[in-house]
PDB file of N, CA and C in Angstrom:
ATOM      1  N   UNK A   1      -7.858  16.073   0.946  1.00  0.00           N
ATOM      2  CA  UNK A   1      -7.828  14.663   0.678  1.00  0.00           C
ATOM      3  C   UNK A   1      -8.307  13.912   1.904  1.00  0.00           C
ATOM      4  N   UNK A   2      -8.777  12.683   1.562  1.00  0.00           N
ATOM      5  CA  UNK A   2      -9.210  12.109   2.321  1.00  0.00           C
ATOM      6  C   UNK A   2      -7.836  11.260   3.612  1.00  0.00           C
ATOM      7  N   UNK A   3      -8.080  12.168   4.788  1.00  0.00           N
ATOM      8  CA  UNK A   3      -6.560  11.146   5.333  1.00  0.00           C
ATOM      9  C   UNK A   3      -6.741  10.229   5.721  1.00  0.00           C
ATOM     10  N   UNK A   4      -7.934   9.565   5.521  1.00  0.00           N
ATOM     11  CA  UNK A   4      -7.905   7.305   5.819  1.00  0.00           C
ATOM     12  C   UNK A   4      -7.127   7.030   4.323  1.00  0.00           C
ATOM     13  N   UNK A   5      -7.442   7.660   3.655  1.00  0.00           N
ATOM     14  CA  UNK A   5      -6.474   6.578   2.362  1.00  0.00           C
ATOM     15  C   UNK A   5      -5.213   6.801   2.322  1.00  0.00           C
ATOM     16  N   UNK A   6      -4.940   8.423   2.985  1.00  0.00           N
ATOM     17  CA  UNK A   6      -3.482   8.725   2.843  1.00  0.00           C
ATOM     18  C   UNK A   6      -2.856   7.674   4.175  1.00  0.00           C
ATOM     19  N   UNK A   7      -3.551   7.786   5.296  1.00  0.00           N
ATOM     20  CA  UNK A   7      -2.857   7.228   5.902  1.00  0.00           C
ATOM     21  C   UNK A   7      -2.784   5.400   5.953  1.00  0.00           C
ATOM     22  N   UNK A   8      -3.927   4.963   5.033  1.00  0.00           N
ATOM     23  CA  UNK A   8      -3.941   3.073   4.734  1.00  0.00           C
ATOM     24  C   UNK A   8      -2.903   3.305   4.045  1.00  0.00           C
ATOM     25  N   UNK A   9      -2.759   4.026   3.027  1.00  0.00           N
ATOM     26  CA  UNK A   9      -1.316   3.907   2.248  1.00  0.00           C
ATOM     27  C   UNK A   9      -0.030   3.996   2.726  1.00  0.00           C
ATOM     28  N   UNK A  10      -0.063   4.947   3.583  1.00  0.00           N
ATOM     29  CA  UNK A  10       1.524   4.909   4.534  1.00  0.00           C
ATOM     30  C   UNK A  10       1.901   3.533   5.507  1.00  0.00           C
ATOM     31  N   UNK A  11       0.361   3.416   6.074  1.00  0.00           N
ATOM     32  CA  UNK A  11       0.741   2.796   7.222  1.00  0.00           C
ATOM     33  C   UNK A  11       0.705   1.354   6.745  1.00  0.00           C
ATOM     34  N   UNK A  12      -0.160   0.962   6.106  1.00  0.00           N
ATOM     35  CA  UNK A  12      -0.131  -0.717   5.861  1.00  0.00           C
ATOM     36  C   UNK A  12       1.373  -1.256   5.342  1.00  0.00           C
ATOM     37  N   UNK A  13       1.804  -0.880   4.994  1.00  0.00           N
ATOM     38  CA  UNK A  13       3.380  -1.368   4.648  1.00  0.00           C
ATOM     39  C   UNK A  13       4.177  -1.334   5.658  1.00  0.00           C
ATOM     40  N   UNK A  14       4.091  -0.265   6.335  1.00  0.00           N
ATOM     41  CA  UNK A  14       4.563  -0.086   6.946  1.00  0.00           C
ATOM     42  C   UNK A  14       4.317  -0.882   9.051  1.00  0.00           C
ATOM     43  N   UNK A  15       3.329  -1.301   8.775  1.00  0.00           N
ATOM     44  CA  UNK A  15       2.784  -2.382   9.979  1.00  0.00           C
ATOM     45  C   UNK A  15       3.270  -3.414   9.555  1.00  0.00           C
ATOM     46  N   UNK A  16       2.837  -3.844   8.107  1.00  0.00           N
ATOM     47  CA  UNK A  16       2.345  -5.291   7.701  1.00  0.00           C
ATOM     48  C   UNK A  16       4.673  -5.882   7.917  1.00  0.00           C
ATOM     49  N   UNK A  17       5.481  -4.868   7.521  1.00  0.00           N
ATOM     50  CA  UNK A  17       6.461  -4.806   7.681  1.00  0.00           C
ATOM     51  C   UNK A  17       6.781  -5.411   9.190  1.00  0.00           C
ATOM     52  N   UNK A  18       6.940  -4.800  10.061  1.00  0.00           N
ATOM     53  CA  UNK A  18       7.134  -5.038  11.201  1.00  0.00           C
ATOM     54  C   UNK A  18       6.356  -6.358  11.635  1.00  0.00           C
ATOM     55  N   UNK A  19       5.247  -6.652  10.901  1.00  0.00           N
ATOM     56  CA  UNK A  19       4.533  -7.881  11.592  1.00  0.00           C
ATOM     57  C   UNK A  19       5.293  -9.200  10.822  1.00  0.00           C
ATOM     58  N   UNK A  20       5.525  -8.766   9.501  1.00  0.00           N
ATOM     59  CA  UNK A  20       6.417  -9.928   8.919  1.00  0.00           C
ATOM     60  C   UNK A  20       7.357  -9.952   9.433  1.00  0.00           C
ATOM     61  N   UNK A  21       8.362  -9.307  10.205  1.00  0.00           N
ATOM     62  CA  UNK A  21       9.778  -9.612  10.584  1.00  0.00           C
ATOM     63  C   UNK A  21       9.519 -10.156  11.975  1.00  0.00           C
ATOM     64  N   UNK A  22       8.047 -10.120  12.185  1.00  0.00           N
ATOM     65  CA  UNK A  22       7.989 -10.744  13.757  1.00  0.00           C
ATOM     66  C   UNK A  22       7.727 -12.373  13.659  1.00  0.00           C
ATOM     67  N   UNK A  23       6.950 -12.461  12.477  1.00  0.00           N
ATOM     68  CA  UNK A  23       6.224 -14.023  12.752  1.00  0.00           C
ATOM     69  C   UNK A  23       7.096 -14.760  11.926  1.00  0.00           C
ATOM     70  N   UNK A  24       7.692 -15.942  12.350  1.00  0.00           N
ATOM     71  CA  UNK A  24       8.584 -16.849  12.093  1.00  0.00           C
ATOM     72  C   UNK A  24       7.979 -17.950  10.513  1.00  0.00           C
ATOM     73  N   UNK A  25       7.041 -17.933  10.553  1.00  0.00           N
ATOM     74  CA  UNK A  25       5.810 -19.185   9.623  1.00  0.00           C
ATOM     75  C   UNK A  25       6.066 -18.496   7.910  1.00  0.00           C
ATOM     76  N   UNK A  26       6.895 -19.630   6.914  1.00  0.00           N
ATOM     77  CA  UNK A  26       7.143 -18.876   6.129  1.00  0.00           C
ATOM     78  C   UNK A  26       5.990 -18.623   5.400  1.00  0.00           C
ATOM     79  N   UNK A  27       4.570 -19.283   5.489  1.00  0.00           N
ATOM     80  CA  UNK A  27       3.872 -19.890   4.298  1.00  0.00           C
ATOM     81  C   UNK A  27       2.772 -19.082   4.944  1.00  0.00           C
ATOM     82  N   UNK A  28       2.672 -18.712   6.310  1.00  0.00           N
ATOM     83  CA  UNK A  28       1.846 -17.199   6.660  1.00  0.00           C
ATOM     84  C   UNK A  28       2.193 -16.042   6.091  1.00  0.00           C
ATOM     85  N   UNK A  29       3.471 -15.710   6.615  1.00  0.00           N
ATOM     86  CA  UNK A  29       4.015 -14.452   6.034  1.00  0.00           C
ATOM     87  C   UNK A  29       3.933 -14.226   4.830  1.00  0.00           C
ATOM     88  N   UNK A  30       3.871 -15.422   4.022  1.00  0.00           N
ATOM     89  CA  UNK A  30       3.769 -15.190   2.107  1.00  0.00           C
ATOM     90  C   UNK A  30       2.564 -14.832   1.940  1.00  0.00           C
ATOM     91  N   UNK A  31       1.846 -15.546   2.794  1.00  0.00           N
ATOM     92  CA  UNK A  31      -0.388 -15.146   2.400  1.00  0.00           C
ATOM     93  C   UNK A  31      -0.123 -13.540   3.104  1.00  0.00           C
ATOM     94  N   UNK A  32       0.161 -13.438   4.244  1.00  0.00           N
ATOM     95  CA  UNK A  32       0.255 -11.999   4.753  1.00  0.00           C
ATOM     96  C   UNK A  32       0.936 -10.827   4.189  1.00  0.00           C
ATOM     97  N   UNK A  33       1.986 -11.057   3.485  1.00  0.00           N
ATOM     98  CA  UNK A  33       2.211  -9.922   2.448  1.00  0.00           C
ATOM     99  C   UNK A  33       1.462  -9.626   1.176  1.00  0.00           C
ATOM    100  N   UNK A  34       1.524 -11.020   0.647  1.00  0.00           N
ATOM    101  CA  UNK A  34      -0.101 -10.369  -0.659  1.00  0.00           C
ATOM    102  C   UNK A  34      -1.365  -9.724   0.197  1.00  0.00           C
ATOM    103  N   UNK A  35      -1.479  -9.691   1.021  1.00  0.00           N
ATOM    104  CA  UNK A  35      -2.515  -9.581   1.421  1.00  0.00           C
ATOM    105  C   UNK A  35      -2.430  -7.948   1.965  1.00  0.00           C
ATOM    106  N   UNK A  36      -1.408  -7.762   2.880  1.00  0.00           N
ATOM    107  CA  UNK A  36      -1.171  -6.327   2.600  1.00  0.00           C
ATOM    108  C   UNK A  36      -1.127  -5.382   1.513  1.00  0.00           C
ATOM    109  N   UNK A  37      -0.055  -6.377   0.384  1.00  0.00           N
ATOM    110  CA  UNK A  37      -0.004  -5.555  -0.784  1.00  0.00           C
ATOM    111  C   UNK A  37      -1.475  -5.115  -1.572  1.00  0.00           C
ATOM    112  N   UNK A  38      -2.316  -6.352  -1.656  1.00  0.00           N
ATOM    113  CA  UNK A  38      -3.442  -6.344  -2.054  1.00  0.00           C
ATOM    114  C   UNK A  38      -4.407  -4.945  -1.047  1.00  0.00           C
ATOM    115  N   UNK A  39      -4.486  -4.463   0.159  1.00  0.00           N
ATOM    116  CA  UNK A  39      -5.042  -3.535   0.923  1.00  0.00           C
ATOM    117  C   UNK A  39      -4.173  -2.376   0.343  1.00  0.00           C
ATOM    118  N   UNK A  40      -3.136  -2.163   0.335  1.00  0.00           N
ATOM    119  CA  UNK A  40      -2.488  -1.275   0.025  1.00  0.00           C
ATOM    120  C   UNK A  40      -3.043  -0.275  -1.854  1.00  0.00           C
ATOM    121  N   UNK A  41      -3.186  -1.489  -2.083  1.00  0.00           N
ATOM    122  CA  UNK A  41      -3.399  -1.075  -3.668  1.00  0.00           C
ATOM    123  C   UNK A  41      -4.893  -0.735  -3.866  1.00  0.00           C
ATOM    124  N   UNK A  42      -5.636  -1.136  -2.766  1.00  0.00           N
ATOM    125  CA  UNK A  42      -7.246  -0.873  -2.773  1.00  0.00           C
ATOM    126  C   UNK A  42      -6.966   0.962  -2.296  1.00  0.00           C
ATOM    127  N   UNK A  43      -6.659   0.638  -1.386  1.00  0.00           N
ATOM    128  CA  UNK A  43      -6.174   2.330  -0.733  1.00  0.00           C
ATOM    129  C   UNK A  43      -5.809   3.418  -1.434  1.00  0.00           C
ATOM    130  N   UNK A  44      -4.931   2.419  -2.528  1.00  0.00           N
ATOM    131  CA  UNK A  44      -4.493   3.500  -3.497  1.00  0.00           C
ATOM    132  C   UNK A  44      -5.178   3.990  -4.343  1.00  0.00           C
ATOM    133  N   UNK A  45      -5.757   3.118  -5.063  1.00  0.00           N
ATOM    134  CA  UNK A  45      -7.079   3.417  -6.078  1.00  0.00           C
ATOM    135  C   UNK A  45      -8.416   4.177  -5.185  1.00  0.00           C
ATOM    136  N   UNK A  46      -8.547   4.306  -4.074  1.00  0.00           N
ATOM    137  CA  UNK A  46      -9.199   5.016  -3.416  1.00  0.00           C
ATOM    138  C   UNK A  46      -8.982   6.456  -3.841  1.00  0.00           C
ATOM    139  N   UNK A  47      -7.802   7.178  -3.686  1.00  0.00           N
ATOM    140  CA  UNK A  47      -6.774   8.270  -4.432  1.00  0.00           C
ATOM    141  C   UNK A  47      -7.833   8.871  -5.863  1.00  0.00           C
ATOM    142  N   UNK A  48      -8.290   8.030  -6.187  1.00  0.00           N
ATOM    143  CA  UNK A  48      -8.919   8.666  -7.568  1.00  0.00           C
ATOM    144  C   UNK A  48     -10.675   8.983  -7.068  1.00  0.00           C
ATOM    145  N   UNK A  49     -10.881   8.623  -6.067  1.00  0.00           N
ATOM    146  CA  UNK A  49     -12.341   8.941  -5.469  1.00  0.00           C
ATOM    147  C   UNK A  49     -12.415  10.076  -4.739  1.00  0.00           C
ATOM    148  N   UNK A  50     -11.524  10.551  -4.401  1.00  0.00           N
ATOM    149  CA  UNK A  50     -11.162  11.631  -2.989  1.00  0.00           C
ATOM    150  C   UNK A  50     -10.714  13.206  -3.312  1.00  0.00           C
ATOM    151  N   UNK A  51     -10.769  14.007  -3.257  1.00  0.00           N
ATOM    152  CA  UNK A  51     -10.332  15.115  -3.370  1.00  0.00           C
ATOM    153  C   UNK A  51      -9.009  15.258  -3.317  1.00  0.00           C
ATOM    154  N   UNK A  52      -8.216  15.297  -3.943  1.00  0.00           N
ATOM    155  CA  UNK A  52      -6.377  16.181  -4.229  1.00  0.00           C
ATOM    156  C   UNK A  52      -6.412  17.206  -2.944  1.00  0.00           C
ATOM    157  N   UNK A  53      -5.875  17.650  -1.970  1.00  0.00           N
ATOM    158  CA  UNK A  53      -5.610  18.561  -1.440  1.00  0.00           C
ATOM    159  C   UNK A  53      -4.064  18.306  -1.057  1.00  0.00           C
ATOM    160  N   UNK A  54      -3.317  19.212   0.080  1.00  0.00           N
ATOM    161  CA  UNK A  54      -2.156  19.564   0.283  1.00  0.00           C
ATOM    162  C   UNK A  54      -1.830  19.721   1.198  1.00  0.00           C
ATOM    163  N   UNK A  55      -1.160  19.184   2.382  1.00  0.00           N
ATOM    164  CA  UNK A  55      -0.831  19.880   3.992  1.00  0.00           C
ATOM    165  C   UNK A  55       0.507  20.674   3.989  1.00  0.00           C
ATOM    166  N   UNK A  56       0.980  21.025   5.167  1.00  0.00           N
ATOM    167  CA  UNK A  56       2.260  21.610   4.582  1.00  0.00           C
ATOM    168  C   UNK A  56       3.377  21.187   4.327  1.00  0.00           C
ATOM    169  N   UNK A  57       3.369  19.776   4.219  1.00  0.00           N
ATOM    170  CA  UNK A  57       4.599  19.290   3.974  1.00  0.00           C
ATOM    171  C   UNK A  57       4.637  18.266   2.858  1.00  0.00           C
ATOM    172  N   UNK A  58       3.350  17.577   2.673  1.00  0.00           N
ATOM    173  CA  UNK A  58       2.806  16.805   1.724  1.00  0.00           C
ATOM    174  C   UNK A  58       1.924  16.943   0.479  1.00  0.00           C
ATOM    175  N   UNK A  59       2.231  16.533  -0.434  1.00  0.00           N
ATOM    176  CA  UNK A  59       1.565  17.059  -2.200  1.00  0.00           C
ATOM    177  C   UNK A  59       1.136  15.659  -2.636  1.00  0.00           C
ATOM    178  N   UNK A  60       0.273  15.278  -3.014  1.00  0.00           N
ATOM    179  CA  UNK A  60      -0.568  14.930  -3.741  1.00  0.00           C
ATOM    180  C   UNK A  60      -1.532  15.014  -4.796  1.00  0.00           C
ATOM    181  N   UNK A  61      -1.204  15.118  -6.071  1.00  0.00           N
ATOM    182  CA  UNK A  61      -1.312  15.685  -7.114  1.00  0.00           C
ATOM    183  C   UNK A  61      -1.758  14.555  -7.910  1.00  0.00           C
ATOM    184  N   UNK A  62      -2.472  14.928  -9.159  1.00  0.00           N
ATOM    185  CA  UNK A  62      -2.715  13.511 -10.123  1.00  0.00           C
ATOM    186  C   UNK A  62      -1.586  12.520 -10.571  1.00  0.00           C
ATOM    187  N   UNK A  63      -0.326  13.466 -10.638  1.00  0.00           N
ATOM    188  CA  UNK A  63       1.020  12.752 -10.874  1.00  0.00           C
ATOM    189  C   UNK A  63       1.451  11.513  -9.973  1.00  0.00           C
ATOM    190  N   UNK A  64       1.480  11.902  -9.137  1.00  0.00           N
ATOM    191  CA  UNK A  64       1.498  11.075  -7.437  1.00  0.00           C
ATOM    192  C   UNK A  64       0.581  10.607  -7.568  1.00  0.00           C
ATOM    193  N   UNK A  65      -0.635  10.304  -7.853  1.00  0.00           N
ATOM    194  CA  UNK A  65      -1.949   9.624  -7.491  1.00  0.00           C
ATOM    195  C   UNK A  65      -1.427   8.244  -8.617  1.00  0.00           C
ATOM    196  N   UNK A  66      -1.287   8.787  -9.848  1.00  0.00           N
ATOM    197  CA  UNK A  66      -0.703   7.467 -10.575  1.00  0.00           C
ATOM    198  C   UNK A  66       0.508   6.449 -10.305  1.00  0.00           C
ATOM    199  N   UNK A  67       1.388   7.550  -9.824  1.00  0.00           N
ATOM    200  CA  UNK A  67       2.839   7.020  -9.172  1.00  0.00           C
ATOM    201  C   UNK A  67       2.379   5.872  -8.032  1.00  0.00           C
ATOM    202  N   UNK A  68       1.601   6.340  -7.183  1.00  0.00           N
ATOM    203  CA  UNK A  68       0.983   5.297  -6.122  1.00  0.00           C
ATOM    204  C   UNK A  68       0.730   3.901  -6.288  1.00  0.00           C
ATOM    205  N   UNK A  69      -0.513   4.406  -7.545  1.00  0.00           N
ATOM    206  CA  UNK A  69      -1.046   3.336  -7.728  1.00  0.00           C
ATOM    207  C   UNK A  69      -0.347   2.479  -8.699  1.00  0.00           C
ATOM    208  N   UNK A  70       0.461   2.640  -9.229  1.00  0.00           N
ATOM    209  CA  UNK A  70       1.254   1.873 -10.406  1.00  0.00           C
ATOM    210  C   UNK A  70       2.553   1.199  -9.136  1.00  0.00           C
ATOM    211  N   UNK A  71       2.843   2.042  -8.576  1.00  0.00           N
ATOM    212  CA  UNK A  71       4.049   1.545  -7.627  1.00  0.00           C
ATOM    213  C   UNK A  71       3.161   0.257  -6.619  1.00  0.00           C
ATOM    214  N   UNK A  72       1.843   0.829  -6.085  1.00  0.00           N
ATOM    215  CA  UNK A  72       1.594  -0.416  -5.279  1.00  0.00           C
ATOM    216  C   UNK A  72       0.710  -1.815  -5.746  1.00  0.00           C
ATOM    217  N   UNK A  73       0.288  -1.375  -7.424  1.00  0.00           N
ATOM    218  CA  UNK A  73       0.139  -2.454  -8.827  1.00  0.00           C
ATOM    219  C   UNK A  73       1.409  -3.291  -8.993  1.00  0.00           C
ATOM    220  N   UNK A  74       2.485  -2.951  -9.187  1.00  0.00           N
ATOM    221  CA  UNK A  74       3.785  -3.600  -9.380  1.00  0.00           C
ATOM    222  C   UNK A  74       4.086  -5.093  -8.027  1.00  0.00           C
ATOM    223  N   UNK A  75       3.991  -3.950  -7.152  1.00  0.00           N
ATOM    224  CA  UNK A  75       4.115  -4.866  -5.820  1.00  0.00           C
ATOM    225  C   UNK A  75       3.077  -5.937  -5.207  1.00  0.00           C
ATOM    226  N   UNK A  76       2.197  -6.146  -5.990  1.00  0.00           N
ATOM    227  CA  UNK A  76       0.937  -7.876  -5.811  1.00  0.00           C
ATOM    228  C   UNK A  76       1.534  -8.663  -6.878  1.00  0.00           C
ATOM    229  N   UNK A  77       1.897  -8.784  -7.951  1.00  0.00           N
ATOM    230  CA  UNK A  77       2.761  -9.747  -8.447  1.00  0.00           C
ATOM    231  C   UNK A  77       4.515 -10.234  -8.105  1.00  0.00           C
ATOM    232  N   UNK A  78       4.916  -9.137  -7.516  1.00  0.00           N
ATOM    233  CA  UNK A  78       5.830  -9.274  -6.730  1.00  0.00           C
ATOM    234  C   UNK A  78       5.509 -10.294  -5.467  1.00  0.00           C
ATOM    235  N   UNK A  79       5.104  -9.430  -4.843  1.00  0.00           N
ATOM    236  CA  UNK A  79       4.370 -10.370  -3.615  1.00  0.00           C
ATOM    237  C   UNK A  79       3.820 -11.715  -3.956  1.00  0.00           C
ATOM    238  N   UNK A  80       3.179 -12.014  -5.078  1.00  0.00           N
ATOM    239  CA  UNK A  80       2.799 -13.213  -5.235  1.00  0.00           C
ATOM    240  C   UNK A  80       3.889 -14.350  -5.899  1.00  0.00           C
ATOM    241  N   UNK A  81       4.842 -13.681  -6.940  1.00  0.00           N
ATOM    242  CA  UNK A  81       5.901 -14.335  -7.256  1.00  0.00           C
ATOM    243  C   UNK A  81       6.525 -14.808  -6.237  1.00  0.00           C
ATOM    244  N   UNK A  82       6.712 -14.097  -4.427  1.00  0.00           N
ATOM    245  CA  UNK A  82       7.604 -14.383  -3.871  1.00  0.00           C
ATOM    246  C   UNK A  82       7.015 -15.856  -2.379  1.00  0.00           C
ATOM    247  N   UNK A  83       5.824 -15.679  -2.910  1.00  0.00           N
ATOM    248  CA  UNK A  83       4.870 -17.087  -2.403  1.00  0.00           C
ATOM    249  C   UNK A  83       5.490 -18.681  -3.040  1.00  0.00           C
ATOM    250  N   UNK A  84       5.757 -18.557  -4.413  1.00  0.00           N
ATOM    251  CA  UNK A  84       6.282 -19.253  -5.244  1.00  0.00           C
ATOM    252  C   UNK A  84       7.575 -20.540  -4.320  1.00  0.00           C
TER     253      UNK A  84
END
């Protein structure tokens, strides 16, 4: 598998996280989480362009490839509801 998508997928939440609990501006942080979520979900759908492979601790399978992308689909209307 390709590890830029595995790792845009781990890591963008996981930055964009830490950068929201840093910046005080509520009406940034609301554009800045869709906006992660939105990268996140590009990343994911990447998943269907890339080769399936396996390291030794990590599986990625077509099952998981949907799980991804439906889990980080859910979370841009979330994110945008919470702009509201």
């Amino acid at each position: 598998m390709n590890s830029a998508a595995l790792a845009s997928v781990l890591l963008i939440p996981l930055l964009s996280a830490a950068l929201l609990a840093a910046l005080p501006d509520y009406n940034l942080t609301a554009r800045l989480n869709v906006s992660a979520a939105l990268l996140a979900f590009i990343s994911a759908v990447m998943f269907f362009f890339v080769e399936a492979s396996h390291g030794p601790s990590l599986l990625v399978d077509d099952v998981n490839k949907v799980g991804i992308v439906l889990t980080t689909l859910l979370s841009l209307p979330t994110c945008l509801y919470g702009m509201v």
